[in-house]
Protein backbone atom coordinates (compact mmCIF):
# COMPACT_ATOMS: atom_id res chain seq x y z
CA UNK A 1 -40.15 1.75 -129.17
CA UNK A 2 -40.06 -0.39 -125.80
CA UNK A 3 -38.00 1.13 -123.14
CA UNK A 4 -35.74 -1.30 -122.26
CA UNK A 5 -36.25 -3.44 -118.93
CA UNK A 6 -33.54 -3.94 -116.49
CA UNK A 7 -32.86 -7.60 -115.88
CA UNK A 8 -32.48 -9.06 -111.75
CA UNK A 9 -28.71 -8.76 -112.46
CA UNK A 10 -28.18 -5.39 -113.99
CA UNK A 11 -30.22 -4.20 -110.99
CA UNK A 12 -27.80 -6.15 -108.47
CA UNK A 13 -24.37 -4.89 -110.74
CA UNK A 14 -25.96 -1.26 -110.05
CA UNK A 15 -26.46 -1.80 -106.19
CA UNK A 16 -22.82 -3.24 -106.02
CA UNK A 17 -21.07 -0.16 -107.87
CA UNK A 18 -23.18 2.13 -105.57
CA UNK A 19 -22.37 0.47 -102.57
CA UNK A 20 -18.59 0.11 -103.43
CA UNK A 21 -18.23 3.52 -104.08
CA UNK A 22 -19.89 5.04 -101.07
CA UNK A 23 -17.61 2.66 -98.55
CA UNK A 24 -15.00 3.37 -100.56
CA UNK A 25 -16.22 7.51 -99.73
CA UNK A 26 -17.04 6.71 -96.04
CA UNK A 27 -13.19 4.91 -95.92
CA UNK A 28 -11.32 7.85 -97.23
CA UNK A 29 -13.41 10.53 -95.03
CA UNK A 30 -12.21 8.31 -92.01
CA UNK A 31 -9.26 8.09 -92.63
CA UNK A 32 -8.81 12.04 -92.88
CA UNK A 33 -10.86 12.10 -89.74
CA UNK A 34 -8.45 9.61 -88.27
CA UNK A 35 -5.51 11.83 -90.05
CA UNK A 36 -6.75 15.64 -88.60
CA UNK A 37 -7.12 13.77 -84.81
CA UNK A 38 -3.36 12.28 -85.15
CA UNK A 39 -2.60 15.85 -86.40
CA UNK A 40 -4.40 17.48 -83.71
CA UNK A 41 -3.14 15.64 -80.51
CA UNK A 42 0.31 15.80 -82.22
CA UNK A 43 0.01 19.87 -81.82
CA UNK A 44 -1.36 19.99 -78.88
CA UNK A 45 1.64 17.51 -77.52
CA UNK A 46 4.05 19.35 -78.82
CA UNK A 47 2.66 22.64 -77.13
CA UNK A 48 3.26 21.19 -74.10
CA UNK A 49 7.07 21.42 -75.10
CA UNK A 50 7.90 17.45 -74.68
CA UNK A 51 11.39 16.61 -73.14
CA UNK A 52 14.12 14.57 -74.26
CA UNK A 53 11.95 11.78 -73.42
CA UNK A 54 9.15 12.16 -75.35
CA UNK A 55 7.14 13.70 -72.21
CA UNK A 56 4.99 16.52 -72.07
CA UNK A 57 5.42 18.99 -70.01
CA UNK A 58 1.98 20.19 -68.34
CA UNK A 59 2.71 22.90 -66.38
CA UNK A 60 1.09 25.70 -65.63
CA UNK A 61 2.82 28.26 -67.88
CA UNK A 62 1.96 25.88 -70.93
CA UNK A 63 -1.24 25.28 -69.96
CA UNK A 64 -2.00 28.74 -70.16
CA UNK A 65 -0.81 29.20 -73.13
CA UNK A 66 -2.49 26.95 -75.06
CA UNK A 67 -5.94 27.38 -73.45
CA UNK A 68 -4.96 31.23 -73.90
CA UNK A 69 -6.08 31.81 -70.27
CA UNK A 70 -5.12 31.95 -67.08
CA UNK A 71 -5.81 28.94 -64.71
CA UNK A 72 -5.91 29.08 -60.79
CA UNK A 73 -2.51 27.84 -58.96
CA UNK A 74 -2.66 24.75 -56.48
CA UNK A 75 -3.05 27.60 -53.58
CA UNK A 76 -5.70 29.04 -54.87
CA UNK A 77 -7.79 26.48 -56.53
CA UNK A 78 -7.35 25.15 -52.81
CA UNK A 79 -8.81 28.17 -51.64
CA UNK A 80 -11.59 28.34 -53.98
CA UNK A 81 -12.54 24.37 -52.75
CA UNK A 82 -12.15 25.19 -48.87
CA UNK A 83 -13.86 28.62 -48.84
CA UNK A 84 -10.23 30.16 -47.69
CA UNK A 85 -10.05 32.50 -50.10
CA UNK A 86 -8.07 35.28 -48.50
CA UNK A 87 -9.12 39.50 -49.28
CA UNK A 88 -7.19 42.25 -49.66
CA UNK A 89 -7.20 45.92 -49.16
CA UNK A 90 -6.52 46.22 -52.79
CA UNK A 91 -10.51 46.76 -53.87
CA UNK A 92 -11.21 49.84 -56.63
CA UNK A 93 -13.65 52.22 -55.39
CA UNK A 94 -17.76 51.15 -55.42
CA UNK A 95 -16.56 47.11 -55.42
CA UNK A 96 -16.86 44.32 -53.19
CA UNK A 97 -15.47 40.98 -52.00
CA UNK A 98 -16.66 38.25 -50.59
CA UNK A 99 -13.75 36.86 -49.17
CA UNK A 100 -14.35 35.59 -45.74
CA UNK A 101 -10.57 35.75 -44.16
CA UNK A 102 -8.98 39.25 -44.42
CA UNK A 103 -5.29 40.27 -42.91
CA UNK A 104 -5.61 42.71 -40.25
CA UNK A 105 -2.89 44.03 -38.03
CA UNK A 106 -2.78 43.49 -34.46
CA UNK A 107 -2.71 45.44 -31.55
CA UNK A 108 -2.14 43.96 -28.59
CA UNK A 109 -1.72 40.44 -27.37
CA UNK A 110 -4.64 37.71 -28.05
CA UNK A 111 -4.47 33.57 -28.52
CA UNK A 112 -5.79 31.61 -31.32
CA UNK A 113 -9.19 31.31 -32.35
CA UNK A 114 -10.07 34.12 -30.44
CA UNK A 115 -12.83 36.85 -31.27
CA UNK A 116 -11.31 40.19 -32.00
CA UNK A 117 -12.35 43.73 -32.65
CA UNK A 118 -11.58 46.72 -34.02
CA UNK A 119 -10.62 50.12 -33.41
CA UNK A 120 -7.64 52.65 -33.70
CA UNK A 121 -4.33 53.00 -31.90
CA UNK A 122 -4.30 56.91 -32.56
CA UNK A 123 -1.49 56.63 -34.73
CA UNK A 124 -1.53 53.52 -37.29
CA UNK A 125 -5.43 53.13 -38.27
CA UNK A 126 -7.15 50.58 -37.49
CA UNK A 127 -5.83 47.19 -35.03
CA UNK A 128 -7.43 44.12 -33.72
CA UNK A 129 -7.74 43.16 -30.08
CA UNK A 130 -8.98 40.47 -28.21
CA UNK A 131 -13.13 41.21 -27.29
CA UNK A 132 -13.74 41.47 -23.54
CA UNK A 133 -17.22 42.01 -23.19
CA UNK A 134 -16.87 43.56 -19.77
CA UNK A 135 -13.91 46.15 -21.42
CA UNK A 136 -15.11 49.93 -21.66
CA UNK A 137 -14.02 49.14 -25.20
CA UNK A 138 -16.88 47.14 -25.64
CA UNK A 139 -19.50 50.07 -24.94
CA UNK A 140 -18.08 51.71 -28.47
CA UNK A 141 -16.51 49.05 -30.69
CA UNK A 142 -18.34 45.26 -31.27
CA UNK A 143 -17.16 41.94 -32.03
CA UNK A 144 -16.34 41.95 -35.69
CA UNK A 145 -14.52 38.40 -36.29
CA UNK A 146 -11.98 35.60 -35.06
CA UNK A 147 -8.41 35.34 -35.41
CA UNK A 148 -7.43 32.46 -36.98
CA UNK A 149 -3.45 32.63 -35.17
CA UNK A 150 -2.64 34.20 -32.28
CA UNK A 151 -1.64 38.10 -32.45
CA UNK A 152 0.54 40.65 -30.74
CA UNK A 153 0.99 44.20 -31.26
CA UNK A 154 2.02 44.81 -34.97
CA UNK A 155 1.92 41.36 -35.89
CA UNK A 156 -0.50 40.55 -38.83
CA UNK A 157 -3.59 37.94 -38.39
CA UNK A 158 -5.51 36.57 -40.52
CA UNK A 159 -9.30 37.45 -39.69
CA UNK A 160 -12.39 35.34 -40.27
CA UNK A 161 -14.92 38.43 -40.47
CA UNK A 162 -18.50 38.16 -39.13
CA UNK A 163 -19.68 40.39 -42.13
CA UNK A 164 -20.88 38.50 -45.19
CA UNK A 165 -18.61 41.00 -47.57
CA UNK A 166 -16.32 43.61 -47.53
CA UNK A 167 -16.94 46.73 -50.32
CA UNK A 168 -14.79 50.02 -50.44
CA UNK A 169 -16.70 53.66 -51.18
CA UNK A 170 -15.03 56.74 -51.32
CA UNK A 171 -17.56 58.71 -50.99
CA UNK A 172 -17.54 58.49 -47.20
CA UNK A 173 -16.50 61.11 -44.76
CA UNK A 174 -14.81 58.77 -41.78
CA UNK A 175 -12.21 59.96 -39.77
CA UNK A 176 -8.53 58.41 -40.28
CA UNK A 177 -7.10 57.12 -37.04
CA UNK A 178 -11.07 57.70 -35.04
CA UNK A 179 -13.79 55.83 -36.89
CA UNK A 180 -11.68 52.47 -37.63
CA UNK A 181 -13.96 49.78 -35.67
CA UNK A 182 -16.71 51.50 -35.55
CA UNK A 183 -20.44 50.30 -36.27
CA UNK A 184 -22.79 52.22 -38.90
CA UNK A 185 -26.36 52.46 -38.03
CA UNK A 186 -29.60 52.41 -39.40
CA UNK A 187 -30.17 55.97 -39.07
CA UNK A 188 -33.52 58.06 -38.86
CA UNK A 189 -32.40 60.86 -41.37
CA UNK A 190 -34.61 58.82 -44.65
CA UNK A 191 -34.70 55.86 -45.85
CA UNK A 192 -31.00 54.45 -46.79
CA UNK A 193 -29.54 56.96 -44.26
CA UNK A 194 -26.53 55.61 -41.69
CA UNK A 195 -24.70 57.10 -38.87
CA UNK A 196 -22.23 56.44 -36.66
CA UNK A 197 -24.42 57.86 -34.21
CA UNK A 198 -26.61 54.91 -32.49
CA UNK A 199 -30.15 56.00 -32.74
CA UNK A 200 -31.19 56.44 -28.85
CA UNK A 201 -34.94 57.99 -28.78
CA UNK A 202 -37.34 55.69 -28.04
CA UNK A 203 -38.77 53.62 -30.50
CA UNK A 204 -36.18 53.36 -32.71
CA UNK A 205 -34.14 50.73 -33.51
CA UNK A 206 -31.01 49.80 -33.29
CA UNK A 207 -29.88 47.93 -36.11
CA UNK A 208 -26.14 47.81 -37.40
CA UNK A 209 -25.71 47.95 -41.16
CA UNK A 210 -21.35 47.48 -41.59
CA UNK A 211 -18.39 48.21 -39.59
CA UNK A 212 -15.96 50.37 -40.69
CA UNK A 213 -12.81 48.51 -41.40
CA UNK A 214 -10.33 51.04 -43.24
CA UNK A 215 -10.43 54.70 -43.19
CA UNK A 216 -8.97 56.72 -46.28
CA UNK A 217 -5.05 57.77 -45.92
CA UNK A 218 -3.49 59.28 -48.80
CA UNK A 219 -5.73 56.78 -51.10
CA UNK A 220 -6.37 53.90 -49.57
CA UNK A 221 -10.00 54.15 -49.60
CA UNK A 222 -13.06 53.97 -46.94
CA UNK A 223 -13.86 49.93 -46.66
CA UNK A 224 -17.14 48.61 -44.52
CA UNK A 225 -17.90 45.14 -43.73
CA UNK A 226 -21.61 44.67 -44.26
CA UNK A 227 -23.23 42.19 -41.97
CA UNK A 228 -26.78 40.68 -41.58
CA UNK A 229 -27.26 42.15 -37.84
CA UNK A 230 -30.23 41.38 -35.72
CA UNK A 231 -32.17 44.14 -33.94
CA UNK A 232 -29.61 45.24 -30.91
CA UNK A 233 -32.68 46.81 -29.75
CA UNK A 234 -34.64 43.93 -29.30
CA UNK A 235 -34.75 41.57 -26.09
């Protein structure tokens, strides 16, 4: 037997049914594509717990809870943006911020914008107070930022530190209501060693590694602000 030869318009009948049945395919899959988006923007509407109106309500709350995580406020996405982002003497032990504006309290009378240091007021920790580089202060305790309001005794300012961040170990020995202010050296006792003592025999240097900002007090933690210092030593 022959086998049997399709004709030109069996061949074109063929091409039609397969074309007609794969649009007719491609129409239905769009159209449940179309259908799951509807669906889909229709939830996600609806999460936003519409008014009266018929308009969603995108706040903050509902955000979050769709997105199932938390989202900066207006404040602090602000902060973030400007660099403003504020610290707090809140840190766990062994961490670190790098927060450039930190609340300190005040201990005596300065104006705005001007630089401040630290030290303590025998009684209350660690205060701020206006640098005078021709102060007996300033033979002990260095400039360690800028107060961004003015300050008077017991107020609270907030500080743009010098330091680049501020960590919080335990495991120091500091002195509460003494070594607030002070500066940690480089010492000469190995390598990684610091004291509050100021190396002084000749040919050392003098390089400052942190200030101490917070001294322990029933928990509150040891906190240094660590700074890129230049040799003090040096001309």
């Amino acid at each position: 037997m022959y086998p049997i030869r399709e004709d030109k318009f069996q061949r074109r009948a063929r091409t039609f049914w397969f074309l007609f049945f794969l649009l007719a395919f491609m129409h239905i899959a769009l159209a449940n594509l179309t259908s799951h988006v509807e669906s889909t923007i229709d939830a996600l509407l609806l999460a936003f717990d519409p008014d009266a109106n018929g308009v969603p309500n995108f706040s903050e709350a509902n955000i979050e809870s769709w997105l199932g995580a938390p989202i900066a406020t207006e404040t602090e996405a602000k902060s973030y943006v400007t660099g403003q982002q504020i610290g707090a003497f809140n840190l766990s032990d062994d961490t670190c911020s790098f927060a450039k504006i930190w609340p300190m309290v005040a201990g005596g009378t300065f104006a705005q914008w001007a630089p401040v240091y630290m030290k303590t007021d025998g009684a209350n920790g660690g205060r701020i107070y206006g640098y005078d580089a021709n102060e007996a202060d300033a033979n002990t305790y260095l400039k360690i930022g800028r107060a961004m309001t003015a300050g008077s005794s017991g107020t609270t300012v907030n500080v743009i530190i010098d330091g680049d961040y501020v960590c919080r170990n335990d495991s120091y020995n500091f002195t509460y209501n003494s070594d607030e202010g002070r500066p940690l050296w480089c010492g000469t006792g190995g390598a990684g060693y610091e004291s509050l003592t100021k190396p002084t025999t000749s040919g050392d240097h003098q390089i400052i590694s942190s200030f101490i900002i917070q001294v322990d007090n029933a928990g509150t933690g040891d906190y240094f602000m660590g700074v890129t210092q230049a040799d003090v030593s040096q001309p």
